[in-house]
Protein backbone atom coordinates (compact mmCIF):
# COMPACT_ATOMS: atom_id res chain seq x y z
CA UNK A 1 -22.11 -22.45 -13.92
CA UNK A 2 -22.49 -20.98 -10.33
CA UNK A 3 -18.45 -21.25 -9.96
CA UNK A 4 -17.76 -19.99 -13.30
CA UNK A 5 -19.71 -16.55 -12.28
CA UNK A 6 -18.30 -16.89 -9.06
CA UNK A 7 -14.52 -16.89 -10.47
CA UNK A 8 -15.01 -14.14 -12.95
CA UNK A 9 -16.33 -12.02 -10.43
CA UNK A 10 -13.72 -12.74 -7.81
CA UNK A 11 -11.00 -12.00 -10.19
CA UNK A 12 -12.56 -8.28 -10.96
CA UNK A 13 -13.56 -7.73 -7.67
CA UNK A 14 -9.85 -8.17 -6.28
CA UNK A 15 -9.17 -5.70 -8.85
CA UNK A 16 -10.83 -3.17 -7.50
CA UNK A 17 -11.12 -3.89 -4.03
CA UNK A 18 -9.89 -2.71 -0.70
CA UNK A 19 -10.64 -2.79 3.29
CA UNK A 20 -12.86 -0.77 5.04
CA UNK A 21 -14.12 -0.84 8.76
CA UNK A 22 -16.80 1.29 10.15
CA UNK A 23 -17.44 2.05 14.16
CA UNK A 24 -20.92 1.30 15.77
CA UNK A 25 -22.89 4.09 14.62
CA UNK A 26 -21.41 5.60 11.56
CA UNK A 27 -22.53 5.53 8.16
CA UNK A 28 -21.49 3.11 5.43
CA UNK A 29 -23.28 5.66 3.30
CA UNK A 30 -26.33 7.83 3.05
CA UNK A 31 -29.34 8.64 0.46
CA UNK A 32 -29.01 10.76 -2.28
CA UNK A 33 -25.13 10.94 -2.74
CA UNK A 34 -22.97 9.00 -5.27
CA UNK A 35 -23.60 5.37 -5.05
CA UNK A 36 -19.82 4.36 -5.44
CA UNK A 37 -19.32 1.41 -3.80
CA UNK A 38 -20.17 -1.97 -3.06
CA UNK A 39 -19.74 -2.95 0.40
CA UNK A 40 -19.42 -6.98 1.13
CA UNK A 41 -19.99 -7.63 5.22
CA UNK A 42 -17.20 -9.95 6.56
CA UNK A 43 -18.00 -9.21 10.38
CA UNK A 44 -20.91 -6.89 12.03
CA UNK A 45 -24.10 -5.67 11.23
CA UNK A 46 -25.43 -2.77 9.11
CA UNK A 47 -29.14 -1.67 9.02
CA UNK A 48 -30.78 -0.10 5.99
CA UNK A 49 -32.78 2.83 6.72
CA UNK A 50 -35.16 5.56 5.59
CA UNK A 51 -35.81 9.07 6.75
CA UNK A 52 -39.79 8.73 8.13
CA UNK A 53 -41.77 12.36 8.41
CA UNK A 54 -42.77 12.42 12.32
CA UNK A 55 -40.71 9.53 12.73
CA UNK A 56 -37.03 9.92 12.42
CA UNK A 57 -34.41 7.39 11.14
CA UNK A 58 -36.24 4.08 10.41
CA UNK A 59 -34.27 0.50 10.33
CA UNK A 60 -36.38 -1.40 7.36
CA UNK A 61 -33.30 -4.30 7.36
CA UNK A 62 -30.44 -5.65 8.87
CA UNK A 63 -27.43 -7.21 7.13
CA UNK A 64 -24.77 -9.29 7.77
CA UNK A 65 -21.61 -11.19 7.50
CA UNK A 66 -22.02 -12.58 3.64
CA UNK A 67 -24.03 -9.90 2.47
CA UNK A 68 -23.41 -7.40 0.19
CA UNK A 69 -24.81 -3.90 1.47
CA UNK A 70 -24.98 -0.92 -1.36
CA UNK A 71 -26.71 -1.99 -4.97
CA UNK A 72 -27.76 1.60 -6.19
CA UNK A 73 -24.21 1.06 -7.98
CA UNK A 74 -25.91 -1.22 -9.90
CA UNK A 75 -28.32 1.28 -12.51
CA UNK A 76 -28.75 4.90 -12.72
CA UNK A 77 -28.82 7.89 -11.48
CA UNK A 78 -26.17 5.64 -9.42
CA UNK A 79 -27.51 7.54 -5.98
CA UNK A 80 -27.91 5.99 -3.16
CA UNK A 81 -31.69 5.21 -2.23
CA UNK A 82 -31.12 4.48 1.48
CA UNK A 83 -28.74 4.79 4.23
CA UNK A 84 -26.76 2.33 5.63
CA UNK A 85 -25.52 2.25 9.35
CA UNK A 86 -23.34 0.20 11.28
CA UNK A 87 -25.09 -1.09 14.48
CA UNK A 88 -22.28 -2.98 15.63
CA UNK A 89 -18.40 -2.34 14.65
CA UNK A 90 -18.11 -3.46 11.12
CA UNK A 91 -15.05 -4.72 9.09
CA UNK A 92 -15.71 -5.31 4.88
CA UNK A 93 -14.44 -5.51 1.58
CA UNK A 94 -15.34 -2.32 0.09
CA UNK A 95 -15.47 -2.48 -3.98
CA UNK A 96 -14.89 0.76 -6.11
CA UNK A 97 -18.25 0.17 -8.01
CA UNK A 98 -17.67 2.79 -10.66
CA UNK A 99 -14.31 1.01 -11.76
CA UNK A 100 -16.21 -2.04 -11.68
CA UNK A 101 -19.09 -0.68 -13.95
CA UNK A 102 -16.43 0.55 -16.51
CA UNK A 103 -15.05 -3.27 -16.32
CA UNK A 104 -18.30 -4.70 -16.82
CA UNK A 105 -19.35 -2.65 -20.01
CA UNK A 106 -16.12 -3.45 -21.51
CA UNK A 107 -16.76 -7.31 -20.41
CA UNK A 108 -20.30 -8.59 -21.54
CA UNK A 109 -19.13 -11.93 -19.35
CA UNK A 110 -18.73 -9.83 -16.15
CA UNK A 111 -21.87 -7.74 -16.84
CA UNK A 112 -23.65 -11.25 -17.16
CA UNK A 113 -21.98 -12.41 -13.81
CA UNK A 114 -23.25 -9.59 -12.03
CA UNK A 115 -26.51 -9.88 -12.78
CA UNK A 116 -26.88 -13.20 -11.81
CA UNK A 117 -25.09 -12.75 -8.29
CA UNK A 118 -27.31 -9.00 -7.54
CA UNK A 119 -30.40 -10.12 -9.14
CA UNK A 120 -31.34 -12.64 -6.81
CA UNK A 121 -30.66 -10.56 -4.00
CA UNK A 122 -32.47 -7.55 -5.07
CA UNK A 123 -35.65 -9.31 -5.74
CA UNK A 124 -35.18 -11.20 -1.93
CA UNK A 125 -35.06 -7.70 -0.43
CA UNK A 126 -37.93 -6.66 -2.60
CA UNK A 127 -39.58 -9.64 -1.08
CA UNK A 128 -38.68 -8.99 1.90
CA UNK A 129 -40.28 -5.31 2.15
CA UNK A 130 -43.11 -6.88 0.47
CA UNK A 131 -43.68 -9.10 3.68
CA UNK A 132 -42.68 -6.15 6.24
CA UNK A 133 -45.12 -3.78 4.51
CA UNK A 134 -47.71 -6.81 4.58
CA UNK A 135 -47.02 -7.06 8.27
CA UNK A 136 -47.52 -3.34 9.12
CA UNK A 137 -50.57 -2.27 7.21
CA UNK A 138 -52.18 -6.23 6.63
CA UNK A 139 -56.14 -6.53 7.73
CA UNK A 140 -56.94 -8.85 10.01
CA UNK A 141 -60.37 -10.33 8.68
């Protein structure tokens, strides 16, 4: 089954896919604008931040080579929650993710496969936080 989701996304994703590199430093994207691509890491690393009052920019997690950086694509408003710096130079397959939206709602299959590759990674980030938060304001008793 896992290859059969694989393939069907592979075959859309080439569709609507293309290079991108980003310099040490710069944005992949930021919060609040148009979340309108997909970004898949092939070399580098990106950290996910948040603007903290009194505190500045904030790194909550670091991605890498494998990982896909960029699901607000995935549901509406389709806005970015976070930003999304490169910390080291970055090279990736960017995705056009509203092209790839209008493929998956005329494709229930593709829909499907998406769900079960993004799913599982949303709810490991979500995990993720869940431990980071735990670590930062846990008691000690």
């Amino acid at each position: 089954v896992r290859a059969v989701v694989l393939a069907g996304l592979q075959a859309a994703f080439s569709a609507v896919a293309s290079p991108a590199s980003f310099a040490a430093g710069s944005y992949l994207f930021r919060a609040y604008y148009a979340a309108d691509r997909l970004y898949l890491i092939e070399t580098g690393r990106v950290a996910l931040e948040v603007s903290a009052p009194g505190r500045g920019r904030v790194a909550f997690q670091a991605l890498g080579p494998g990982e896909p950086v960029g699901l607000s694509w995935l549901a509406p408003p389709h806005r970015w929650q976070f930003d999304a710096r490169a910390v080291e130079p970055v090279t990736a397959t960017a995705i056009d993710a509203t092209r790839l939206r209008a493929l998956a709602a005329a494709g229930a299959d593709l829909a499907r496969a998406l769900l079960a590759r993004f799913l599982p990674v949303l709810l490991g980030r979500l995990q993720a936080a869940r431990r980071q938060l735990l670590d930062v304001y846990g008691n000690d008793r």
